[in-house]
Protein backbone atom coordinates (compact mmCIF):
# COMPACT_ATOMS: atom_id res chain seq x y z
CA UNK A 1 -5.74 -52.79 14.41
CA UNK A 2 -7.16 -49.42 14.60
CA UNK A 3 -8.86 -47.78 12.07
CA UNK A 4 -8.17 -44.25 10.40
CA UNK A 5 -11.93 -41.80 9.22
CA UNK A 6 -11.03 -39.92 6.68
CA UNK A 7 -12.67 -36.15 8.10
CA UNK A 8 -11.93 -34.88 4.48
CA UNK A 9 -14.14 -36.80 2.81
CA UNK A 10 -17.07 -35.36 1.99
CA UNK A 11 -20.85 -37.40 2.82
CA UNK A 12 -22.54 -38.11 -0.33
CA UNK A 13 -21.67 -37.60 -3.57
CA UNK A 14 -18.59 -35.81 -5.36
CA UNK A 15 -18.87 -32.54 -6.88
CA UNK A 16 -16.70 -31.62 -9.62
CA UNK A 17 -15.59 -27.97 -9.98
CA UNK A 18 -14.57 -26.21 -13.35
CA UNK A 19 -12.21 -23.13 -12.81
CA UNK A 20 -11.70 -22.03 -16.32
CA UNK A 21 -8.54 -20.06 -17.48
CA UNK A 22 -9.84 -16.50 -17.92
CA UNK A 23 -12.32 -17.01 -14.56
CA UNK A 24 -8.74 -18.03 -12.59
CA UNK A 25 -6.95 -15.07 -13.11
CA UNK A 26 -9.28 -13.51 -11.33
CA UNK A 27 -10.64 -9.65 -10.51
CA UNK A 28 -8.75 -7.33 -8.34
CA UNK A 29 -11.68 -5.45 -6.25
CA UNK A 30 -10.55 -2.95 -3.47
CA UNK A 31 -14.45 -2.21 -2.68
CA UNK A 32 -17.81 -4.26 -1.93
CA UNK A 33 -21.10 -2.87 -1.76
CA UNK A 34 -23.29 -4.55 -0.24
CA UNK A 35 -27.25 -4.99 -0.27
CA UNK A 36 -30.05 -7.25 0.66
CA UNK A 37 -33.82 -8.25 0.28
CA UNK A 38 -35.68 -10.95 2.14
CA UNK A 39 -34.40 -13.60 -0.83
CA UNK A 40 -30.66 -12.54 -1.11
CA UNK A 41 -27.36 -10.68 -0.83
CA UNK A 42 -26.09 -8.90 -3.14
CA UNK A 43 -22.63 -8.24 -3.61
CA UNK A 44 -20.89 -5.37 -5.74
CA UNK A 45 -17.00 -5.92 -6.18
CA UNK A 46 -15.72 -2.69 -7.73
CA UNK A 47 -12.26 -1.34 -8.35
CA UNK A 48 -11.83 2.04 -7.46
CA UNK A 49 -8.45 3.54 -9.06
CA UNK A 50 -6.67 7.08 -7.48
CA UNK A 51 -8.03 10.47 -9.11
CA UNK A 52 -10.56 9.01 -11.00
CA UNK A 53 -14.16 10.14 -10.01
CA UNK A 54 -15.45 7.03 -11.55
CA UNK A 55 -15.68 3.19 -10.70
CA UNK A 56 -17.37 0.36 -12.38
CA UNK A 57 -18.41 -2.37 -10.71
CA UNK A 58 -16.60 -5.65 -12.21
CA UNK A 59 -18.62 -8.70 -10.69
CA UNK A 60 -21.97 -8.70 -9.06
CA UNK A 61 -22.46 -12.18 -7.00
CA UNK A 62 -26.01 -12.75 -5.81
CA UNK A 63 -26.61 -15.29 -3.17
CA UNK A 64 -29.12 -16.46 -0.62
CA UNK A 65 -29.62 -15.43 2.83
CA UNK A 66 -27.49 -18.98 4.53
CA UNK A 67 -24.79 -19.23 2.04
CA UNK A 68 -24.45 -15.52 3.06
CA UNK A 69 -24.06 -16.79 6.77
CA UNK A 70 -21.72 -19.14 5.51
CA UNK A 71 -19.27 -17.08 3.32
CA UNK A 72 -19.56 -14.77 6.98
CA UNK A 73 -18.37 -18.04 8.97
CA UNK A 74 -15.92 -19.30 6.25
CA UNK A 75 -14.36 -15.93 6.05
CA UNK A 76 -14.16 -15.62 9.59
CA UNK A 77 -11.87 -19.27 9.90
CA UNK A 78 -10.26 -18.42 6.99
CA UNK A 79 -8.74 -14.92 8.23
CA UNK A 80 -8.01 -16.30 11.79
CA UNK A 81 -6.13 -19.18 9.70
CA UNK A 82 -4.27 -16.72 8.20
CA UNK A 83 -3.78 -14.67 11.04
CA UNK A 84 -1.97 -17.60 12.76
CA UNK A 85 0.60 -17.80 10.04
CA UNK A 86 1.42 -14.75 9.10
CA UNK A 87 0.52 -11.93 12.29
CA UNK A 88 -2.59 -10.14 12.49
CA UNK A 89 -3.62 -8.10 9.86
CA UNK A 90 -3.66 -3.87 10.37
CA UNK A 91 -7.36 -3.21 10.32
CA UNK A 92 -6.69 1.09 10.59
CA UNK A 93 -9.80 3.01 11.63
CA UNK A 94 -11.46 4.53 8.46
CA UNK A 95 -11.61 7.80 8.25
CA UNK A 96 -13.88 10.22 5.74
CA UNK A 97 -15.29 8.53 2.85
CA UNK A 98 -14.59 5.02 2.15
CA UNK A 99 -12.60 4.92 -0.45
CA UNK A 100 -8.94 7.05 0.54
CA UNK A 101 -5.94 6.39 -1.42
CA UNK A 102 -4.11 9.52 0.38
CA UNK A 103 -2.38 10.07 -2.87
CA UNK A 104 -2.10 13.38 -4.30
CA UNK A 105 -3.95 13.91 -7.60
CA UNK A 106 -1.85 13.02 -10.58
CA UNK A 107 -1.51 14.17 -14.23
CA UNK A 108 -0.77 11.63 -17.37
């Protein structure tokens, strides 16, 4: 009789992640600035809204230089992933400044 490995398992021990309510709803961001040192990344996630001049930045996430190389990799599978099921997403060359809604400004 053959046996089965389990690749899903992870070595060592379990890690239990808490995802509380008002953390899984989750930010909409439609920009990321991005800086770095020699310690870490830093990454702005800000949501930029049509005809207004200003944005606020709603998370700031802060991490090292190889979980940055990481989250580049994991990324990376995850978009070709999704890619496979659902057709290649439009990447359209950017143009001017980069934030373009090519709405008209509107009155309230």
């Amino acid at each position: 009789m053959s046996e089965k490995k389990d690749e899903q398992r992870p070595a060592g021990p379990q890690l239990n992640i808490e995802l509380s309510e008002d953390i899984a709803e989750g930010t909409y961001s439609n920009l990321v600035m991005l800086a770095h040192s020699a310690e870490e990344f830093i990454m702005d996630f800000i949501r930029v809204m049509p005809g207004v001049p200003k944005a606020r930045v709603k998370s700031r996430v802060i991490i090292s230089p190889p979980h940055a190389k990481r989250l580049l990799r994991a990324l990376a599978d995850n978009i070709e992933r999704f890619e496979q099921a659902h057709g290649e997403i439009e990447d359209p060359p950017q143009q001017g400044p980069a934030v373009h809604f090519g709405l008209p400004g509107g009155e309230a």
